[in-house]
PDB file of N, CA and C in Angstrom:
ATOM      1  N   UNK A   1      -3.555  88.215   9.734  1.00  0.00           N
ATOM      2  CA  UNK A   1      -2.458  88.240   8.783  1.00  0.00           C
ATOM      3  C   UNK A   1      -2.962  87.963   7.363  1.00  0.00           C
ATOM      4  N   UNK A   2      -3.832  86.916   7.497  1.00  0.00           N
ATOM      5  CA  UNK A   2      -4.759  86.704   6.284  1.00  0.00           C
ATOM      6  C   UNK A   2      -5.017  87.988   5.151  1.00  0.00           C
ATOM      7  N   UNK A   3      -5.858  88.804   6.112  1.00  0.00           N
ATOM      8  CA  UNK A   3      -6.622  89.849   5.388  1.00  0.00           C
ATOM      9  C   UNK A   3      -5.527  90.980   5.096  1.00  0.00           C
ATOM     10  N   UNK A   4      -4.041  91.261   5.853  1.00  0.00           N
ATOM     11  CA  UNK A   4      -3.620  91.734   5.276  1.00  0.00           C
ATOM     12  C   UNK A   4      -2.891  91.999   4.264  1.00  0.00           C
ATOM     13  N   UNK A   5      -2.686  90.096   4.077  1.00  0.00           N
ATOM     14  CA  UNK A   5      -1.876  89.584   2.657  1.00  0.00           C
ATOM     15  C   UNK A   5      -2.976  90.440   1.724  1.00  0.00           C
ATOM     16  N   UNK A   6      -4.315  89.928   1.834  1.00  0.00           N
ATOM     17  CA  UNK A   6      -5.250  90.069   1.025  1.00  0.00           C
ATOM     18  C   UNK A   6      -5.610  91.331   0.251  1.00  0.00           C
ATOM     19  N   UNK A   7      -5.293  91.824   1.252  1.00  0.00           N
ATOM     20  CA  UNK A   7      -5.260  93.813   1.061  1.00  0.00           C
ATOM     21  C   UNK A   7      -4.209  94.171   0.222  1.00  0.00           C
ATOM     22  N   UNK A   8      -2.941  93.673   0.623  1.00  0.00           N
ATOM     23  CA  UNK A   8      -1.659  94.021  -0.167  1.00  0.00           C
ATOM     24  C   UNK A   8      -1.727  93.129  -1.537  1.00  0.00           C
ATOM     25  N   UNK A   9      -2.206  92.017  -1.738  1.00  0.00           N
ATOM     26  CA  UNK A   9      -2.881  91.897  -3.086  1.00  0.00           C
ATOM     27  C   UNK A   9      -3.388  92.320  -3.853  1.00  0.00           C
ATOM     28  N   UNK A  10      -4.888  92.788  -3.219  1.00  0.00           N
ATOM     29  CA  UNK A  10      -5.460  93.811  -4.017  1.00  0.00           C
ATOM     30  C   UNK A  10      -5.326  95.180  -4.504  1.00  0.00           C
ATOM     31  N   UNK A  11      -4.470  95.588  -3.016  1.00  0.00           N
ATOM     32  CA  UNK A  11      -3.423  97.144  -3.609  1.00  0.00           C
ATOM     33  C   UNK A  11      -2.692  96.990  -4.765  1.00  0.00           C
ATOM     34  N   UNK A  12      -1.819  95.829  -4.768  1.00  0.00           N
ATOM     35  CA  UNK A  12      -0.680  96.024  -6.268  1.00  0.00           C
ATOM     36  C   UNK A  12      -1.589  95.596  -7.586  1.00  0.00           C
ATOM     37  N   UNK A  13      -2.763  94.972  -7.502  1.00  0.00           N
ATOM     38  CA  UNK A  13      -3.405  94.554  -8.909  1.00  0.00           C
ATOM     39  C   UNK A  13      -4.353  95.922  -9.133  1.00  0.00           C
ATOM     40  N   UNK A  14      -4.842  96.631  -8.286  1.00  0.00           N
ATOM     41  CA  UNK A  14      -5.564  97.722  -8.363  1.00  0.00           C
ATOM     42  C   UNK A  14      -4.420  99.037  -9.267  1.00  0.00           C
ATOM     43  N   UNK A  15      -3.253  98.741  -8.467  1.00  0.00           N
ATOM     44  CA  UNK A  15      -2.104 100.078  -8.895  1.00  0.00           C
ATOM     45  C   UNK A  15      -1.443  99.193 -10.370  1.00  0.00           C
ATOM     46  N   UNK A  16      -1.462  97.628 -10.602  1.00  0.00           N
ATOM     47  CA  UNK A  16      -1.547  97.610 -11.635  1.00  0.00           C
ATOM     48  C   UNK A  16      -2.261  97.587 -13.119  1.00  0.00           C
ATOM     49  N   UNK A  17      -3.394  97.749 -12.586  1.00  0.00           N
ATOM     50  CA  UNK A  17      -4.136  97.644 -13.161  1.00  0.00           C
ATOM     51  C   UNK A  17      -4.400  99.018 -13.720  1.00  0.00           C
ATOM     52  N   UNK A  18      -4.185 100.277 -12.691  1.00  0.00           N
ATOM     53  CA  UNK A  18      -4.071 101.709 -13.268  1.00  0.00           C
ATOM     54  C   UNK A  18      -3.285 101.721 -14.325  1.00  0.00           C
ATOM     55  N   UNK A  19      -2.237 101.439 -14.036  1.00  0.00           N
ATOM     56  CA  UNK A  19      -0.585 101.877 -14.804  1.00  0.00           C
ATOM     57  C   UNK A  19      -0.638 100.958 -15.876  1.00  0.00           C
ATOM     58  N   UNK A  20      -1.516 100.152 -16.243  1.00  0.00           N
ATOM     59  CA  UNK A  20      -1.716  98.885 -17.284  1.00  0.00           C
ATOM     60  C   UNK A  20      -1.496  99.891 -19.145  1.00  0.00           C
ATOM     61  N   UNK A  21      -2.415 101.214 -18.539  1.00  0.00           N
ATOM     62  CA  UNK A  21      -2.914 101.877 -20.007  1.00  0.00           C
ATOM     63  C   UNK A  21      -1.635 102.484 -20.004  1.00  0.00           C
ATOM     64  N   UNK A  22      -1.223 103.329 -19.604  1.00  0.00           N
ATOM     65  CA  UNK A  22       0.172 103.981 -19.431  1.00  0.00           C
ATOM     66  C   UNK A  22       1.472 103.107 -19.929  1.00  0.00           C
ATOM     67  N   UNK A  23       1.661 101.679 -19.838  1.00  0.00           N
ATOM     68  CA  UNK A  23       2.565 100.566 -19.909  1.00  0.00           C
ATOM     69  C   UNK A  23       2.484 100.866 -21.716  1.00  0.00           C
ATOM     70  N   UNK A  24       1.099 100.098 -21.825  1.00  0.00           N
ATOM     71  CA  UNK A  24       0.422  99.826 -23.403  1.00  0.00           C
ATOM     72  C   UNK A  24       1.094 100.755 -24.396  1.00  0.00           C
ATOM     73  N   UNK A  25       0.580 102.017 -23.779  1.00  0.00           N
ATOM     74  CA  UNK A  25       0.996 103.349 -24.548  1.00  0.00           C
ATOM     75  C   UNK A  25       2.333 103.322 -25.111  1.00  0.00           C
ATOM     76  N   UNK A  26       3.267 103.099 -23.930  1.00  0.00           N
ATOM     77  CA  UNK A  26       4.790 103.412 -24.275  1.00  0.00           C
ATOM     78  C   UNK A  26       5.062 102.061 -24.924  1.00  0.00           C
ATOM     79  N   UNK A  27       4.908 100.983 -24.570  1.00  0.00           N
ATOM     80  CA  UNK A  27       5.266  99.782 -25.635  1.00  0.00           C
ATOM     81  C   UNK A  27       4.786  99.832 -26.817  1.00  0.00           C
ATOM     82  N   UNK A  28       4.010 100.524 -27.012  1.00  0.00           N
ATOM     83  CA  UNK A  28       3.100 100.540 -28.627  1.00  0.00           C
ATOM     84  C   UNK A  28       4.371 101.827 -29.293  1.00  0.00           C
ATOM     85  N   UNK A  29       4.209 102.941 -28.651  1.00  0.00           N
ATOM     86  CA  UNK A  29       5.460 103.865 -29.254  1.00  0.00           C
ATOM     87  C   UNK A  29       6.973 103.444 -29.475  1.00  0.00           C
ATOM     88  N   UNK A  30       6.966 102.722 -28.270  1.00  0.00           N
ATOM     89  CA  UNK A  30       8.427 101.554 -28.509  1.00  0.00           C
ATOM     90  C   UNK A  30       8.547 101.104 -30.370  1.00  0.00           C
ATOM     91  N   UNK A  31       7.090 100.128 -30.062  1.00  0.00           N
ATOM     92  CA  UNK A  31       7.171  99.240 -31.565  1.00  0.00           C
ATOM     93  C   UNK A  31       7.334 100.441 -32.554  1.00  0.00           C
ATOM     94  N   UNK A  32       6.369 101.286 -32.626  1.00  0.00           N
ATOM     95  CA  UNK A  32       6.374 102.240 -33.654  1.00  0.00           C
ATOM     96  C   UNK A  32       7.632 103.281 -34.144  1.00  0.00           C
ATOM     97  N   UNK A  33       8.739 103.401 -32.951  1.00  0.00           N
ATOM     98  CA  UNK A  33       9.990 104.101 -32.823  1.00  0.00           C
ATOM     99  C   UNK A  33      10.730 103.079 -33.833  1.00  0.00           C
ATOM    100  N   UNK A  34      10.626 101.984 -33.368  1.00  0.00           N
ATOM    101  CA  UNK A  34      11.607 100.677 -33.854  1.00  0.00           C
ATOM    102  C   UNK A  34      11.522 100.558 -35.405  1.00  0.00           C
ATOM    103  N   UNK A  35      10.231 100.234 -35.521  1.00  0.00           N
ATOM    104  CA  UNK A  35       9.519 100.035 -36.875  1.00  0.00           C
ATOM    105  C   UNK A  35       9.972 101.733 -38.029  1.00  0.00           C
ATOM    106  N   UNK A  36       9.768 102.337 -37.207  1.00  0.00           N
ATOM    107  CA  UNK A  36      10.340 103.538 -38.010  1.00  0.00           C
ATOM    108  C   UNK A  36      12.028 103.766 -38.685  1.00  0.00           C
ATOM    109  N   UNK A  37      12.350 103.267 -37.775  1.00  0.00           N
ATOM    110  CA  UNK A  37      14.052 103.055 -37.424  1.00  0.00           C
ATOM    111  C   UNK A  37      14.676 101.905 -38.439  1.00  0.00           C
ATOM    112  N   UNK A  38      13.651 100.702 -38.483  1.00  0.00           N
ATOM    113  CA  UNK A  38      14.378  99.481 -39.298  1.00  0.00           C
ATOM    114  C   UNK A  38      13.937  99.404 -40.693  1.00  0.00           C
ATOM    115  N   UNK A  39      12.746 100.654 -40.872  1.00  0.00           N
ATOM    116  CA  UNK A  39      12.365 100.767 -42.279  1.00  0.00           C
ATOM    117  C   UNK A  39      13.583 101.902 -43.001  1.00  0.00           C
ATOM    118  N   UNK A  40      14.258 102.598 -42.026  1.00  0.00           N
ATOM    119  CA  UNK A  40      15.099 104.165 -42.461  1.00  0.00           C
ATOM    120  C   UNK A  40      16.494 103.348 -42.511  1.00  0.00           C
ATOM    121  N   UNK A  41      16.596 102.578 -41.730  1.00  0.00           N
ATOM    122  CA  UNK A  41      17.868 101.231 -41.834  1.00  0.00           C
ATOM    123  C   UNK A  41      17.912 100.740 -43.283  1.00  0.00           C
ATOM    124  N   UNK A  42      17.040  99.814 -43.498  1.00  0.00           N
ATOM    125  CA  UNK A  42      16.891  99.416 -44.820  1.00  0.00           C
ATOM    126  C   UNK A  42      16.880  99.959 -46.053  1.00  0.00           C
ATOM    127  N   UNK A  43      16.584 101.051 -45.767  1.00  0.00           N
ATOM    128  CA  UNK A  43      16.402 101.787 -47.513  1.00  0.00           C
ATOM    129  C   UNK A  43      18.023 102.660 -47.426  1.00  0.00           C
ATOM    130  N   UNK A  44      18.899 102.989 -46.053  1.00  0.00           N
ATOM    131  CA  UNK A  44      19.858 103.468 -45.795  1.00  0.00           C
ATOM    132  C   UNK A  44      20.755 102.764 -44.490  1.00  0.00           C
ATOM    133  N   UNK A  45      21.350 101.880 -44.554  1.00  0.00           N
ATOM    134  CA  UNK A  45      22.455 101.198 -43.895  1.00  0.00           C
ATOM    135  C   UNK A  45      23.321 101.867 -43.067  1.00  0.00           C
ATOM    136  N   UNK A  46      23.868 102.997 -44.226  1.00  0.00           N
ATOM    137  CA  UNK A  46      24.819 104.090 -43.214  1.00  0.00           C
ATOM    138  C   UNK A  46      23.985 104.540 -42.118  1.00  0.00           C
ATOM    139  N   UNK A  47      23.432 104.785 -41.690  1.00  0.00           N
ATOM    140  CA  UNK A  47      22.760 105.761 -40.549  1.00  0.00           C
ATOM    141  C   UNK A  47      23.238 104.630 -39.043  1.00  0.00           C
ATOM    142  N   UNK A  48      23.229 102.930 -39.313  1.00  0.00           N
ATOM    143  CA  UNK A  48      23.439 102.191 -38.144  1.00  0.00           C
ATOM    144  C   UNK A  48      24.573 102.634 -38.176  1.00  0.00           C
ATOM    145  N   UNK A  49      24.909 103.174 -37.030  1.00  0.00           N
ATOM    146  CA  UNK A  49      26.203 103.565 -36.228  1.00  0.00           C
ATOM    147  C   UNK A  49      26.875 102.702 -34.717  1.00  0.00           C
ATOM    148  N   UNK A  50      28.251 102.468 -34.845  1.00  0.00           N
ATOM    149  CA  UNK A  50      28.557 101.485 -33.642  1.00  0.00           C
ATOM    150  C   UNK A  50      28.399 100.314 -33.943  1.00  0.00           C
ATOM    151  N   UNK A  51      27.686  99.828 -32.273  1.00  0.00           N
ATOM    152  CA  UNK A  51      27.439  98.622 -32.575  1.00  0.00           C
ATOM    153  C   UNK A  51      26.097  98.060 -32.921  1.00  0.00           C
ATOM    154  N   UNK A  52      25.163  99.227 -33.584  1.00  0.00           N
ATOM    155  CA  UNK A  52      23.854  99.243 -33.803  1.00  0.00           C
ATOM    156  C   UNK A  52      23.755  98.368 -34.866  1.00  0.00           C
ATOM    157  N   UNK A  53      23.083  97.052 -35.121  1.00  0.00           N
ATOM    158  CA  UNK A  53      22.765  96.044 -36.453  1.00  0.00           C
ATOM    159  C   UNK A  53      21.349  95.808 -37.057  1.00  0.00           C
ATOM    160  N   UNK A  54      21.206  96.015 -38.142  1.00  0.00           N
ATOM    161  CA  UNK A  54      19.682  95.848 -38.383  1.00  0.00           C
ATOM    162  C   UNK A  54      19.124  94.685 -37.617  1.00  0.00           C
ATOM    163  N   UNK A  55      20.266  93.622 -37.423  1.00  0.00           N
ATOM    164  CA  UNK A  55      19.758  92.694 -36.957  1.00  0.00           C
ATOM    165  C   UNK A  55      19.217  92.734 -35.172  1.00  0.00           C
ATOM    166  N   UNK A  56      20.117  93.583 -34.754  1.00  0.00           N
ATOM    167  CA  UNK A  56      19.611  93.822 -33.161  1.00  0.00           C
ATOM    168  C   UNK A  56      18.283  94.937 -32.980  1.00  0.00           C
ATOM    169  N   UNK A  57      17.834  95.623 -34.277  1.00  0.00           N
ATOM    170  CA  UNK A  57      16.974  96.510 -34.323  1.00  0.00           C
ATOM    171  C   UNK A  57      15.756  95.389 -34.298  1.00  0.00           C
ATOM    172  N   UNK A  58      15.986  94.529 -35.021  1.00  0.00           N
ATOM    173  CA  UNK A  58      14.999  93.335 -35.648  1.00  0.00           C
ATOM    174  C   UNK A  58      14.483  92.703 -34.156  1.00  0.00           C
ATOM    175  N   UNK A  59      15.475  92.063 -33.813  1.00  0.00           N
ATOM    176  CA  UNK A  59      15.121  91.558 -32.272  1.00  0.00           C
ATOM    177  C   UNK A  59      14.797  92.697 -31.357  1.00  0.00           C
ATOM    178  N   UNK A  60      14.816  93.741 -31.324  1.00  0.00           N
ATOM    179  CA  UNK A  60      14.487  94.475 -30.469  1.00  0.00           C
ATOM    180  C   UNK A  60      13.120  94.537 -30.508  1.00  0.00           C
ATOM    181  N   UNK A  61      13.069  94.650 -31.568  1.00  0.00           N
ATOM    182  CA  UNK A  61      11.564  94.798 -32.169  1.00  0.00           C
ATOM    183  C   UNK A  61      10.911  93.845 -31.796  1.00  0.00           C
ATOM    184  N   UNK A  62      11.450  92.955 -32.039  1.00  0.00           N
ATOM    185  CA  UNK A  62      10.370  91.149 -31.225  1.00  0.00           C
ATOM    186  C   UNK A  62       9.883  91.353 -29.943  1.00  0.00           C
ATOM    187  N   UNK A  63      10.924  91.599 -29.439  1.00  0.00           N
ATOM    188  CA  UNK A  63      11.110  92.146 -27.919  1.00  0.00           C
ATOM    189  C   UNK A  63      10.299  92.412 -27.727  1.00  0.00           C
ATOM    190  N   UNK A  64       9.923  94.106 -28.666  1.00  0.00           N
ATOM    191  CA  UNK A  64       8.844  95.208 -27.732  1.00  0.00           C
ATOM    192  C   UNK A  64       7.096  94.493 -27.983  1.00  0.00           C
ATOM    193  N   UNK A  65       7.190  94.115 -29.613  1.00  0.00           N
ATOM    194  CA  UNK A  65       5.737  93.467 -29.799  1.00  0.00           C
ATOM    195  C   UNK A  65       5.799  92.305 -28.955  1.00  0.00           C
ATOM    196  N   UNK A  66       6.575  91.426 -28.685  1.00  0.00           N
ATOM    197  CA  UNK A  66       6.235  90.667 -27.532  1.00  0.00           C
ATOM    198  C   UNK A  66       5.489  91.253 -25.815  1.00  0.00           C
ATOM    199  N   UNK A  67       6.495  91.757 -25.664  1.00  0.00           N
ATOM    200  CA  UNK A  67       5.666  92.843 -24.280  1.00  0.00           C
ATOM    201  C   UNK A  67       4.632  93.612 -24.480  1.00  0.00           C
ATOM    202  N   UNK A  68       4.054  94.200 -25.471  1.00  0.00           N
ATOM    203  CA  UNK A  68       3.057  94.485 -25.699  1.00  0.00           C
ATOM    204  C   UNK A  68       1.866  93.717 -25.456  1.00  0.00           C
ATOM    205  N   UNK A  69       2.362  92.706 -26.740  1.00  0.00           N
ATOM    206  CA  UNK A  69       1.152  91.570 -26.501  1.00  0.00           C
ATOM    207  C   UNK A  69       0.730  91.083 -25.085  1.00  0.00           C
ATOM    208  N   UNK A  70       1.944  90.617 -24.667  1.00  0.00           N
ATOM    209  CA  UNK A  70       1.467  90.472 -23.096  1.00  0.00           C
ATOM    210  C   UNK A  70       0.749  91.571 -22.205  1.00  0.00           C
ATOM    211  N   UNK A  71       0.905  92.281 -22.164  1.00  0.00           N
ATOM    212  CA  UNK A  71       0.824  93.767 -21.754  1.00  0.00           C
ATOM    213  C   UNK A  71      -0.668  93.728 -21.515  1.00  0.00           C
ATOM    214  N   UNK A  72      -1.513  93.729 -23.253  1.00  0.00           N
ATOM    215  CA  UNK A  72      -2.652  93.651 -23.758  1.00  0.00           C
ATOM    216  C   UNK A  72      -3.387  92.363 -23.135  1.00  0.00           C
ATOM    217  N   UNK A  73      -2.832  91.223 -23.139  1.00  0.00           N
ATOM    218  CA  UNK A  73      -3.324  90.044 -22.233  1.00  0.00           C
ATOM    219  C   UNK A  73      -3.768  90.481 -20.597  1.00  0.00           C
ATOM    220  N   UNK A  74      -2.582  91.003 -19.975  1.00  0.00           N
ATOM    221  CA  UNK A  74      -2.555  91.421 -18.949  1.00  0.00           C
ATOM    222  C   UNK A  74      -3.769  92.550 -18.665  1.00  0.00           C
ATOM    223  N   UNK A  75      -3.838  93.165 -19.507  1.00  0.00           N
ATOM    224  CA  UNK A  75      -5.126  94.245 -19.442  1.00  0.00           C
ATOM    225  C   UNK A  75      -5.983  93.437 -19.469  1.00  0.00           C
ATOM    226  N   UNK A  76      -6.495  92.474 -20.046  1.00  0.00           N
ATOM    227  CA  UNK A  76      -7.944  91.973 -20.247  1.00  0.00           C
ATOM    228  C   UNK A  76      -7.761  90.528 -19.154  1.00  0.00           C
ATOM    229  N   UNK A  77      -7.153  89.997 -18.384  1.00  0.00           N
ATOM    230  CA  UNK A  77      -6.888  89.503 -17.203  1.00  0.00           C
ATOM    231  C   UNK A  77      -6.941  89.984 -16.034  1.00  0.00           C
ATOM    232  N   UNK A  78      -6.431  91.248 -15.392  1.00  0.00           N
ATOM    233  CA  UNK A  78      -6.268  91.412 -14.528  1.00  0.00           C
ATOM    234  C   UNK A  78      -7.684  91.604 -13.862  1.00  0.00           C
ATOM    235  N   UNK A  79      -8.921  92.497 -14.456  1.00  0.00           N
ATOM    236  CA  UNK A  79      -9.944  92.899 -13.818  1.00  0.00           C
ATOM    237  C   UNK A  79     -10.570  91.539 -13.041  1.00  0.00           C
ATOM    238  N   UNK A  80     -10.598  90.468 -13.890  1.00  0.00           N
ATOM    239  CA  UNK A  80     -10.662  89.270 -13.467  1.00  0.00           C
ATOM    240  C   UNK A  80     -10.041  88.882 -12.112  1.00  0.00           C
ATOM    241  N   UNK A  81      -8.634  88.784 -11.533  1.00  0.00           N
ATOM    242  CA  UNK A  81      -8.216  88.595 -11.010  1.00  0.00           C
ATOM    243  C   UNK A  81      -8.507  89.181  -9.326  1.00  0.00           C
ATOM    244  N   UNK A  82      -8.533  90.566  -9.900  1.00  0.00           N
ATOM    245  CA  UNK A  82      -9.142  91.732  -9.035  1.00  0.00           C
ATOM    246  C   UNK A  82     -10.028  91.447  -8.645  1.00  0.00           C
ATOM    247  N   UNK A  83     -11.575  90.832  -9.433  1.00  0.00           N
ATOM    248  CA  UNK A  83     -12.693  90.200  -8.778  1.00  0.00           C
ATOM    249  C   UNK A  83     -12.798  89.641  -7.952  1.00  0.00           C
ATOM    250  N   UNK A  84     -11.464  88.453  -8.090  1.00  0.00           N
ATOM    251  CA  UNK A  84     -11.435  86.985  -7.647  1.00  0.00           C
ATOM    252  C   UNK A  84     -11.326  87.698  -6.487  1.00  0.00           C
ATOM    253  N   UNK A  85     -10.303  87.963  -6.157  1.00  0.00           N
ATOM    254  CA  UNK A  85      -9.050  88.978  -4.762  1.00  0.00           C
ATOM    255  C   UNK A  85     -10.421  89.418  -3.975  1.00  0.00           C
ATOM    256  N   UNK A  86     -10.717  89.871  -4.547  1.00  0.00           N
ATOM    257  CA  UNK A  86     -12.087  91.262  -3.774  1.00  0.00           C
ATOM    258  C   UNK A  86     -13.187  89.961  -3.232  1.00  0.00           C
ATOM    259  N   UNK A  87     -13.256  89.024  -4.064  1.00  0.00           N
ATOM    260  CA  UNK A  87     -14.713  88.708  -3.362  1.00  0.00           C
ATOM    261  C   UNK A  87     -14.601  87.745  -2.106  1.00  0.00           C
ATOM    262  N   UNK A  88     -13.540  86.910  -1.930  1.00  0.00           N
ATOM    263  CA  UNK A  88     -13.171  86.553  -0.863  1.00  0.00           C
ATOM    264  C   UNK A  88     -13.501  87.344   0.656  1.00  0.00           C
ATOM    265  N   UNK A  89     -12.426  88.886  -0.048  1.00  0.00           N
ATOM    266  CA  UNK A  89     -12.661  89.465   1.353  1.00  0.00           C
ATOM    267  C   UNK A  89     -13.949  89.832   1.620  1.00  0.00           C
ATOM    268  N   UNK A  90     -15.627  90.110   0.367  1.00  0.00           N
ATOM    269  CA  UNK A  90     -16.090  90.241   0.827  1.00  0.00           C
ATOM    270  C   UNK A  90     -17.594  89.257   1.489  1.00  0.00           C
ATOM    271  N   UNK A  91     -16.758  88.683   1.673  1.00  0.00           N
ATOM    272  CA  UNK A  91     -17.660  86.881   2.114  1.00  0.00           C
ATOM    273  C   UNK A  91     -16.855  87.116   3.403  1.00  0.00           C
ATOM    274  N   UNK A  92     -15.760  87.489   4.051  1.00  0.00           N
ATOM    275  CA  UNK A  92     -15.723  87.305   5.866  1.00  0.00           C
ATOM    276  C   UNK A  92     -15.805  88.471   6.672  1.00  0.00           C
TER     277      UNK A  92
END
């Protein structure tokens, strides 16, 4: 049961670890969508429509550079982790 926890460990850090660059990508276009959006806000107000507020554009924005950052942590962590996972199984 051991080794198959162990396996199913290393499957989801391996498949996350693929999908890590793919994540990065779209959170970085996130920020850059946003950032585009709250600079076209500011110089023009009318365009927020509804219940759209510079101010929820603002936090959104925290939002996405927050997940990013992590994101980027997570990339330079995980291979690590993956090591750890792997070398266990290959010591029994």
């Amino acid at each position: 049961m051991e080794t198959l926890n162990q396996q199913l460990i290393e499957s989801a850090l391996k498949q996350r670890l693929n999908n890590i660059g793919y994540e990065i990508e779209q959170a970085s276009s996130e920020v850059s969508e946003l950032e585009k959006v709250i600079t076209k806000a500011k110089s023009n107000p009318s365009i927020l429509t509804g219940s759209v507020t510079l101010e929820g554009l603002e936090s959104d924005l925290l939002e996405a550079k927050s997940k990013l950052q992590k994101l980027g942590e997570l990339q330079k962590t995980l291979p690590e982790k993956l090591k750890n996972v792997q070398q266990p199984a290959a010591q029994n």
